[in-house]
C-alpha atoms as a PDB file:
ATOM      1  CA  UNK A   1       1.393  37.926  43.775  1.00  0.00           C
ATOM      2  CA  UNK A   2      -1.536  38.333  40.895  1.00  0.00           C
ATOM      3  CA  UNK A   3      -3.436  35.693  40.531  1.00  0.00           C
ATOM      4  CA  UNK A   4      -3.422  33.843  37.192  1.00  0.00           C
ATOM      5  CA  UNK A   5      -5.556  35.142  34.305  1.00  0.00           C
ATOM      6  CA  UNK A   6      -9.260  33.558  34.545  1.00  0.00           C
ATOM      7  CA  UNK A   7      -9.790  33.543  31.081  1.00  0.00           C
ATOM      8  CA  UNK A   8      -6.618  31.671  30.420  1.00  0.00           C
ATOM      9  CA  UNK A   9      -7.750  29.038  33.128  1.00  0.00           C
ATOM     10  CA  UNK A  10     -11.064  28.542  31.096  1.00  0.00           C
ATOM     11  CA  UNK A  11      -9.091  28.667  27.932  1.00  0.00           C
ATOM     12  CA  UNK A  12      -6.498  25.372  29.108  1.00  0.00           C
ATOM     13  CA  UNK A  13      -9.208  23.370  30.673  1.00  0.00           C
ATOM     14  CA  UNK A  14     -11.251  23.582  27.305  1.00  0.00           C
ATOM     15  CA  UNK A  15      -8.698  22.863  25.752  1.00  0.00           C
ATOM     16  CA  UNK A  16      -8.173  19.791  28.379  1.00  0.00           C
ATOM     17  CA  UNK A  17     -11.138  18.303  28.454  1.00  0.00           C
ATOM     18  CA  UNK A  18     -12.531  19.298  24.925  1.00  0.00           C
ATOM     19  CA  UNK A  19     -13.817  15.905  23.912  1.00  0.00           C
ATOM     20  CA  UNK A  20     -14.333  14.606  27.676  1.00  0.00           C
ATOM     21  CA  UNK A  21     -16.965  17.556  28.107  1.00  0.00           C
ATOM     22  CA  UNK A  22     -18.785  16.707  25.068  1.00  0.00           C
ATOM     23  CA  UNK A  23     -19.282  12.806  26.322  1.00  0.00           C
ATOM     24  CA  UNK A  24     -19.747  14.303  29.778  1.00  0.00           C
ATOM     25  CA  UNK A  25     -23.000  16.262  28.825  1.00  0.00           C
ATOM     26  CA  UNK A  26     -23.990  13.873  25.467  1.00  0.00           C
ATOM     27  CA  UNK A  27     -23.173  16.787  22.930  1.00  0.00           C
ATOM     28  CA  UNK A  28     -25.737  15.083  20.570  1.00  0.00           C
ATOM     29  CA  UNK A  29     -28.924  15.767  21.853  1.00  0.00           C
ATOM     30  CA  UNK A  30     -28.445  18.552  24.624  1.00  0.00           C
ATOM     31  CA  UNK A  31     -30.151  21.696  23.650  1.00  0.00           C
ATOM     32  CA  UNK A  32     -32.387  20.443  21.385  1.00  0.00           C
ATOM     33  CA  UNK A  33     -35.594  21.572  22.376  1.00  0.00           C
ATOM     34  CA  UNK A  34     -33.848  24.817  22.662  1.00  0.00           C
ATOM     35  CA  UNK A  35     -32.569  24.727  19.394  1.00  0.00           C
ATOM     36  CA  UNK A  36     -35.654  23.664  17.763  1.00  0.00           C
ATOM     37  CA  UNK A  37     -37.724  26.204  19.453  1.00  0.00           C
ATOM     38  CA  UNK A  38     -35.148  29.208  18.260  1.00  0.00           C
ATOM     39  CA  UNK A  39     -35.294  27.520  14.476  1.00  0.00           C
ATOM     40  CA  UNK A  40     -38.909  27.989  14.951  1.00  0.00           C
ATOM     41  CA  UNK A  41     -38.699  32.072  15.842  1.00  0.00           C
ATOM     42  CA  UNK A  42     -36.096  32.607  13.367  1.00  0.00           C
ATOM     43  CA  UNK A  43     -36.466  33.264   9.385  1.00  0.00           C
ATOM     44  CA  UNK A  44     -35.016  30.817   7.066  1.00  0.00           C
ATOM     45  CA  UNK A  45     -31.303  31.342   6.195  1.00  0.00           C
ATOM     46  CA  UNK A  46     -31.109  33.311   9.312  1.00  0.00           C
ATOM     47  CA  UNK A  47     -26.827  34.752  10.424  1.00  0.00           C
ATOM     48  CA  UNK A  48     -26.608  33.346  13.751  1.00  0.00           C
ATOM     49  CA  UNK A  49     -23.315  33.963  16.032  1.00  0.00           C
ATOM     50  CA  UNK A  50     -22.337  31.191  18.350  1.00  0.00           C
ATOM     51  CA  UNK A  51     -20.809  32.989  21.244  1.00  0.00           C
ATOM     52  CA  UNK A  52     -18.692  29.955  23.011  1.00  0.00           C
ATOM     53  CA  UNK A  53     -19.184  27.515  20.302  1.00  0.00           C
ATOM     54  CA  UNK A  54     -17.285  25.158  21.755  1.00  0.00           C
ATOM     55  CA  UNK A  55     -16.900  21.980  19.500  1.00  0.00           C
ATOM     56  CA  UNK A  56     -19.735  23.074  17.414  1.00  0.00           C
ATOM     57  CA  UNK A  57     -22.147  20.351  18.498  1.00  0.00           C
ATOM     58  CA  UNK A  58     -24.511  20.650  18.697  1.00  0.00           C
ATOM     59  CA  UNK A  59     -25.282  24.349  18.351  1.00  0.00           C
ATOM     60  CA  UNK A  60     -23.551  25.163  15.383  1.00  0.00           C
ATOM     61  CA  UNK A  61     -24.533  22.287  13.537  1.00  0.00           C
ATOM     62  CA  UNK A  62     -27.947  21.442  13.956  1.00  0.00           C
ATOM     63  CA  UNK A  63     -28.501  25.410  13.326  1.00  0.00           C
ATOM     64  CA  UNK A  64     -26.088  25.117   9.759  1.00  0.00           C
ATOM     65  CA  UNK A  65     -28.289  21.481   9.231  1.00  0.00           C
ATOM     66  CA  UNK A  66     -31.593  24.062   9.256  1.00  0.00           C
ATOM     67  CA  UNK A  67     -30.059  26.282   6.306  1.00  0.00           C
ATOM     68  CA  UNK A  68     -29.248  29.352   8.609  1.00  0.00           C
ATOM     69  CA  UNK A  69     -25.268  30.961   8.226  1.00  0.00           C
ATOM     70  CA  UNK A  70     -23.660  30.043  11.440  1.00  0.00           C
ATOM     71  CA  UNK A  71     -20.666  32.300  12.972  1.00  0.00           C
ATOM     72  CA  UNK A  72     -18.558  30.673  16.040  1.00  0.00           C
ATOM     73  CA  UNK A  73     -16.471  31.759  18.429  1.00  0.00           C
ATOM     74  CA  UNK A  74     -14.546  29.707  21.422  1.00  0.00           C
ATOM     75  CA  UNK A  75     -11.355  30.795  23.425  1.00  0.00           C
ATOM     76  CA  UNK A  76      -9.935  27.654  22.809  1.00  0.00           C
ATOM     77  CA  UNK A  77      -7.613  26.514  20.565  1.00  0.00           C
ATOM     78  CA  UNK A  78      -9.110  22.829  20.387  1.00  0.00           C
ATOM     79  CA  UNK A  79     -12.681  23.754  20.490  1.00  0.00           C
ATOM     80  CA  UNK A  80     -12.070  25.854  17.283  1.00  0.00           C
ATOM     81  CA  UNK A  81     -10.294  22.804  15.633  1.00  0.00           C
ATOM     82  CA  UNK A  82     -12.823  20.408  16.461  1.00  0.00           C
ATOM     83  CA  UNK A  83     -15.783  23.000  15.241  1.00  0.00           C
ATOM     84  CA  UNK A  84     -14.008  23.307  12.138  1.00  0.00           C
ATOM     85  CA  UNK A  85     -13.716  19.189  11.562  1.00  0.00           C
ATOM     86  CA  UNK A  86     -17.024  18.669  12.851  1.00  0.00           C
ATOM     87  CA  UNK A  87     -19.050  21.094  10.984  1.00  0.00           C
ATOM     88  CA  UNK A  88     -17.307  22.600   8.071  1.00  0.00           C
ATOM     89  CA  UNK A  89     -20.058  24.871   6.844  1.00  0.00           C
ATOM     90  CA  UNK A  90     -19.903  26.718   9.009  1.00  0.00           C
ATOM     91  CA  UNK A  91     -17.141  29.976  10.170  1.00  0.00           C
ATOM     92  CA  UNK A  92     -15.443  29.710  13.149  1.00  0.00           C
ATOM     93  CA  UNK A  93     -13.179  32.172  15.064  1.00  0.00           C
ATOM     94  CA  UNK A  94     -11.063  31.534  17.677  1.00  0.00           C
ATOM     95  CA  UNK A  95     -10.852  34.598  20.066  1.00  0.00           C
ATOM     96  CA  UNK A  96     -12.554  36.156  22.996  1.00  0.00           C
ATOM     97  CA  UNK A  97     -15.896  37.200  22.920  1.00  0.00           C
ATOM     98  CA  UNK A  98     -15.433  40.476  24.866  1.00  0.00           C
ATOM     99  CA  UNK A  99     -12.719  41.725  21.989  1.00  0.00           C
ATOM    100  CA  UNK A 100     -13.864  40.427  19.147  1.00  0.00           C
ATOM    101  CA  UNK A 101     -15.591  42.587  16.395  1.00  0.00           C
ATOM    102  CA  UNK A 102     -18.807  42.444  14.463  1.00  0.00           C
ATOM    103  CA  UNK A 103     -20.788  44.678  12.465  1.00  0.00           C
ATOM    104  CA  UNK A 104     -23.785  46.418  13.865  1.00  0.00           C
ATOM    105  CA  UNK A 105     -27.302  44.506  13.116  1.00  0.00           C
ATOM    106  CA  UNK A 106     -25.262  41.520  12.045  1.00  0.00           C
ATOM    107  CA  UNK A 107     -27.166  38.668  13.098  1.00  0.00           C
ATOM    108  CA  UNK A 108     -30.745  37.423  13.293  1.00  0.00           C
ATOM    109  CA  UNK A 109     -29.724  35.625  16.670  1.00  0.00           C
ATOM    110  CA  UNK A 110     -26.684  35.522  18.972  1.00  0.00           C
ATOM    111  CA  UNK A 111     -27.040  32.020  21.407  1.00  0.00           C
ATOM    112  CA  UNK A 112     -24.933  31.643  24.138  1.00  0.00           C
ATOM    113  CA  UNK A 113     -25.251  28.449  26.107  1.00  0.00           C
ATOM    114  CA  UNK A 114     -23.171  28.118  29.162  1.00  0.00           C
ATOM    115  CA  UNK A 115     -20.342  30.395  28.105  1.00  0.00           C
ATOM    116  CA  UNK A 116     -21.292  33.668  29.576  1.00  0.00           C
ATOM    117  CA  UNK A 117     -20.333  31.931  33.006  1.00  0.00           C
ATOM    118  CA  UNK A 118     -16.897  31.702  32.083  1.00  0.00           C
ATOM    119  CA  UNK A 119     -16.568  35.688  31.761  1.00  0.00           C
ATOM    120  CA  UNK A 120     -15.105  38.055  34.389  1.00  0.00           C
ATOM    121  CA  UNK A 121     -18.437  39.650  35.521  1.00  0.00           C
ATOM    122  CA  UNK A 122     -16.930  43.322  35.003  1.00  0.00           C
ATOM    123  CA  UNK A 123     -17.059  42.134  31.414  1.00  0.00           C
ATOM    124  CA  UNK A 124     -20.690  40.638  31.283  1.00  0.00           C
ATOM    125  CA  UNK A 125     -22.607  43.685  31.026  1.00  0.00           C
ATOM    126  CA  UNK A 126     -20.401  45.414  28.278  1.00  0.00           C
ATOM    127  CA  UNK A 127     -20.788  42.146  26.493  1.00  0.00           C
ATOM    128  CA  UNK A 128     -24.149  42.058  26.455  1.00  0.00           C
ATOM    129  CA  UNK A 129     -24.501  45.660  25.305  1.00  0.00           C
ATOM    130  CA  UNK A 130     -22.382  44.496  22.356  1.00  0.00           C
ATOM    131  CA  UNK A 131     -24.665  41.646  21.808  1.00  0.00           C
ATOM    132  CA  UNK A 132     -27.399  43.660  21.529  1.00  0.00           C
ATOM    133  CA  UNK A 133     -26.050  45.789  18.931  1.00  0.00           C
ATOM    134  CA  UNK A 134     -25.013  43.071  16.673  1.00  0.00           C
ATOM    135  CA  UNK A 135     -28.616  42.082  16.571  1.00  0.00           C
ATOM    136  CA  UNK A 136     -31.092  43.350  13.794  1.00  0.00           C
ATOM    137  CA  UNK A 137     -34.005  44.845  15.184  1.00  0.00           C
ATOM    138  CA  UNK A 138     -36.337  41.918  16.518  1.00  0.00           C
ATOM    139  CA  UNK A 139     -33.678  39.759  16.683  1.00  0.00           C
ATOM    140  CA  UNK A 140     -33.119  36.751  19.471  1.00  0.00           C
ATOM    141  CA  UNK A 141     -30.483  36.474  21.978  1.00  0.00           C
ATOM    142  CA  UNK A 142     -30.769  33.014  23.768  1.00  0.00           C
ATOM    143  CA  UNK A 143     -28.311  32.315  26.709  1.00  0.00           C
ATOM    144  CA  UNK A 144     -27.897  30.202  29.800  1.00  0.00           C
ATOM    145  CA  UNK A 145     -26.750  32.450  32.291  1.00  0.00           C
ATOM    146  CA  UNK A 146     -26.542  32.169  36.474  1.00  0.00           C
ATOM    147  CA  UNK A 147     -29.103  31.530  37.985  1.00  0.00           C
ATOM    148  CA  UNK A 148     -27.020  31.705  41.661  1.00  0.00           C
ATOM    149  CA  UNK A 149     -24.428  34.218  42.147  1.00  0.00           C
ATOM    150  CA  UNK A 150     -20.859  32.299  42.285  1.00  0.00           C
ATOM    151  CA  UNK A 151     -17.500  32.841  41.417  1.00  0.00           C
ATOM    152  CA  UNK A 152     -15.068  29.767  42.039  1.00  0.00           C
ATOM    153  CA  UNK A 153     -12.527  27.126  40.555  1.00  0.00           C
ATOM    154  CA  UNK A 154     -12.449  23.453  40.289  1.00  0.00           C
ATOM    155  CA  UNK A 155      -9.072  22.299  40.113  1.00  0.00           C
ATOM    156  CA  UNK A 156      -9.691  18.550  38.548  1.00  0.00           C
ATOM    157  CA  UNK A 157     -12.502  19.513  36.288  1.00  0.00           C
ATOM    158  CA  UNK A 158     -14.431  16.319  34.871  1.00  0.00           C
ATOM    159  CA  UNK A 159     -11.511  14.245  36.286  1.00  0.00           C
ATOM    160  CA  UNK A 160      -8.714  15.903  33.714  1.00  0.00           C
ATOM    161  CA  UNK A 161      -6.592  17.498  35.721  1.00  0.00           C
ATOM    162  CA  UNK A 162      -6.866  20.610  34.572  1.00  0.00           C
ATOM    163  CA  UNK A 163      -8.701  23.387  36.265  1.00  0.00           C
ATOM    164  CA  UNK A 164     -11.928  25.170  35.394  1.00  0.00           C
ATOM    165  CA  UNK A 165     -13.589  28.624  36.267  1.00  0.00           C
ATOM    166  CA  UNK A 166     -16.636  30.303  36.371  1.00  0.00           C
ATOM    167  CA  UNK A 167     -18.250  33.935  37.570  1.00  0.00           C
ATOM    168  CA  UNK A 168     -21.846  34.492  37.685  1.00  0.00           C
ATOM    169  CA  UNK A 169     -24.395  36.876  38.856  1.00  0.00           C
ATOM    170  CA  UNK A 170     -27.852  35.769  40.117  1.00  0.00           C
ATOM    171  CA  UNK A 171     -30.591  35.631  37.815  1.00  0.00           C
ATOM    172  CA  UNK A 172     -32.456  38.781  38.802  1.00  0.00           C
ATOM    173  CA  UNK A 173     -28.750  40.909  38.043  1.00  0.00           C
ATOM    174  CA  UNK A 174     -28.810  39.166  34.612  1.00  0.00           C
ATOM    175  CA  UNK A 175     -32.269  39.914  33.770  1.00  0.00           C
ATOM    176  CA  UNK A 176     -31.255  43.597  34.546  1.00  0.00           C
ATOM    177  CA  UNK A 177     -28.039  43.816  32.779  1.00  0.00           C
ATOM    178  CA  UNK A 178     -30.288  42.072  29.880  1.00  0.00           C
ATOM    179  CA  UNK A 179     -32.517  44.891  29.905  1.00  0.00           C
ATOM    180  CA  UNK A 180     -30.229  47.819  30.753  1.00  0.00           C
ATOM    181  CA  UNK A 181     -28.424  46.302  27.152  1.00  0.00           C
ATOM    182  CA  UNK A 182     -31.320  47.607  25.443  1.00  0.00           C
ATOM    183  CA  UNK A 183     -33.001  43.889  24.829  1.00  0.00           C
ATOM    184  CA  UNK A 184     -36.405  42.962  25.742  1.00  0.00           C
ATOM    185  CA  UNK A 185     -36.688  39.670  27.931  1.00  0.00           C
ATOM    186  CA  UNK A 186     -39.427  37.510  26.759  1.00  0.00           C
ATOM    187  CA  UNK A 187     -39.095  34.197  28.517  1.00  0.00           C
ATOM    188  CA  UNK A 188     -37.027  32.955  31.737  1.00  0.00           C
ATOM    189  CA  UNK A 189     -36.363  29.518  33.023  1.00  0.00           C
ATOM    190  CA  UNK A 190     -34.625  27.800  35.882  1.00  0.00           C
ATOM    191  CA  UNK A 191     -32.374  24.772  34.475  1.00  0.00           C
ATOM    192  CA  UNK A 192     -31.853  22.326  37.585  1.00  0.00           C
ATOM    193  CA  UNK A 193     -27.724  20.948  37.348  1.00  0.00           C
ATOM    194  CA  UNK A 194     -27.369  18.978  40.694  1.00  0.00           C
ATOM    195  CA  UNK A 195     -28.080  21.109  43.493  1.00  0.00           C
ATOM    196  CA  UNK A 196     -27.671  23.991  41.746  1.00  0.00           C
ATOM    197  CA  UNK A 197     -28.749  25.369  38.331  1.00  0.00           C
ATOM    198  CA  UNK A 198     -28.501  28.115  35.742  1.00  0.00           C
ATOM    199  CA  UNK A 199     -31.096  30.759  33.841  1.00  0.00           C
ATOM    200  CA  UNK A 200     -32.353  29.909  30.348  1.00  0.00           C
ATOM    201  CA  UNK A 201     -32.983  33.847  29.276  1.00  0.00           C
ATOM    202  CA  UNK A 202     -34.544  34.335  25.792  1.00  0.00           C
ATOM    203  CA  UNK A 203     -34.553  38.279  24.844  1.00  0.00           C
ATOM    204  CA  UNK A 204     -35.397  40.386  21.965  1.00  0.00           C
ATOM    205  CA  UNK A 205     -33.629  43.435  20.123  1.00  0.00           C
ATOM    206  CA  UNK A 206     -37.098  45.435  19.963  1.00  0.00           C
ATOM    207  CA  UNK A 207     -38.216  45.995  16.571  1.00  0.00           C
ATOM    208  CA  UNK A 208     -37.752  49.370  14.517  1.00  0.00           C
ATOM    209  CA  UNK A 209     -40.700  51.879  14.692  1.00  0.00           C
ATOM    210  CA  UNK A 210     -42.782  51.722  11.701  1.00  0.00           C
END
């Protein structure tokens, strides 16, 4: 018998445990010295896709608070509903990632915190090379990746019920598939979670010739 669709496990627990992850991992203030550093590389007004937006906190709307044109996108149904509530200037799309459609040079910056973990990893690479071609040239991509390679399921996820997945490659395969998408890496870090962790990658779209 198949096993059930991944992505439609990640879908349902999001949708489970929507608000319960946000006061799980104080949606407020995470990311901010992230987010303040990319509002620092970035020009004013900057497009800016939000790939696994989630609720839209605090991505989407500390990036819409700084002026810049914010695009989401989340799987889930709830996520989406919530972005929309909680930050209303900004456009949000409910859909997966690996389908969905933008134009080419789109966006001054594509960030991707701990979403990319949630994606078969057939699909990660292709993803990324999509990524990078929705970027203008010298353009950011900013993602928390694996740092361990791991592919698993918790079946009570944050004490909902409901059950979560992931798939990731180590950080060394990421850095490659980063740089095999045509994208420069600039910066890695390890981000400690328990006895684990993940890969803070910051990479470029390498700027047009003169």
């Amino acid at each position: 018998m198949d096993i059930e669709d991944p992505k439609d496990v990640v879908r349902r627990g999001y949708d489970a445990v929507s608000r319960r992850y946000d006061e799980a991992y104080g949606a407020g203030t995470k990311y901010e010295a992230v987010l303040n550093d990319l509002c620092r590389r970035i020009p004013s007004g900057s497009s800016v896709l939000d790939v696994g937006c989630g609720s839209g906190v605090p991505v989407a709307r500390t990036l819409a608070a700084a002026g810049h044109r914010v695009t989401g996108i989340d799987i889930s149904e709830v996520q989406i509903s919530r972005a929309r509530e909680q930050v209303p200037q900004a456009e949000f799309i409910r859909g997966d990632a690996t389908e969905v459609a933008f134009g080419t040079a789109s966006f001054d910056a594509v960030v991707s915190l701990y979403a990319l973990i949630h994606i078969p990893l057939a699909e990660q690479p292709p993803l990324l090379r999509r990524i990078a071609g929705w970027l203008r040239p010298g353009g950011w991509f900013v993602a928390t990746i694996g740092h361990g390679a791991w592919t698993g399921t918790e079946q009570n996820w944050l004490g909902s019920g409901a059950p979560m997945w992931w798939s990731h490659a180590d950080a060394a395969t990421n850095r490659a598939w980063i740089t095999q998408a045509g994208l420069t890496v600039e910066r890695e870090e390890f981000l400690p979670e328990g006895d684990a962790g993940h890969a803070l990658f910051w990479a470029r779209r390498p700027a047009q010739s003169a």
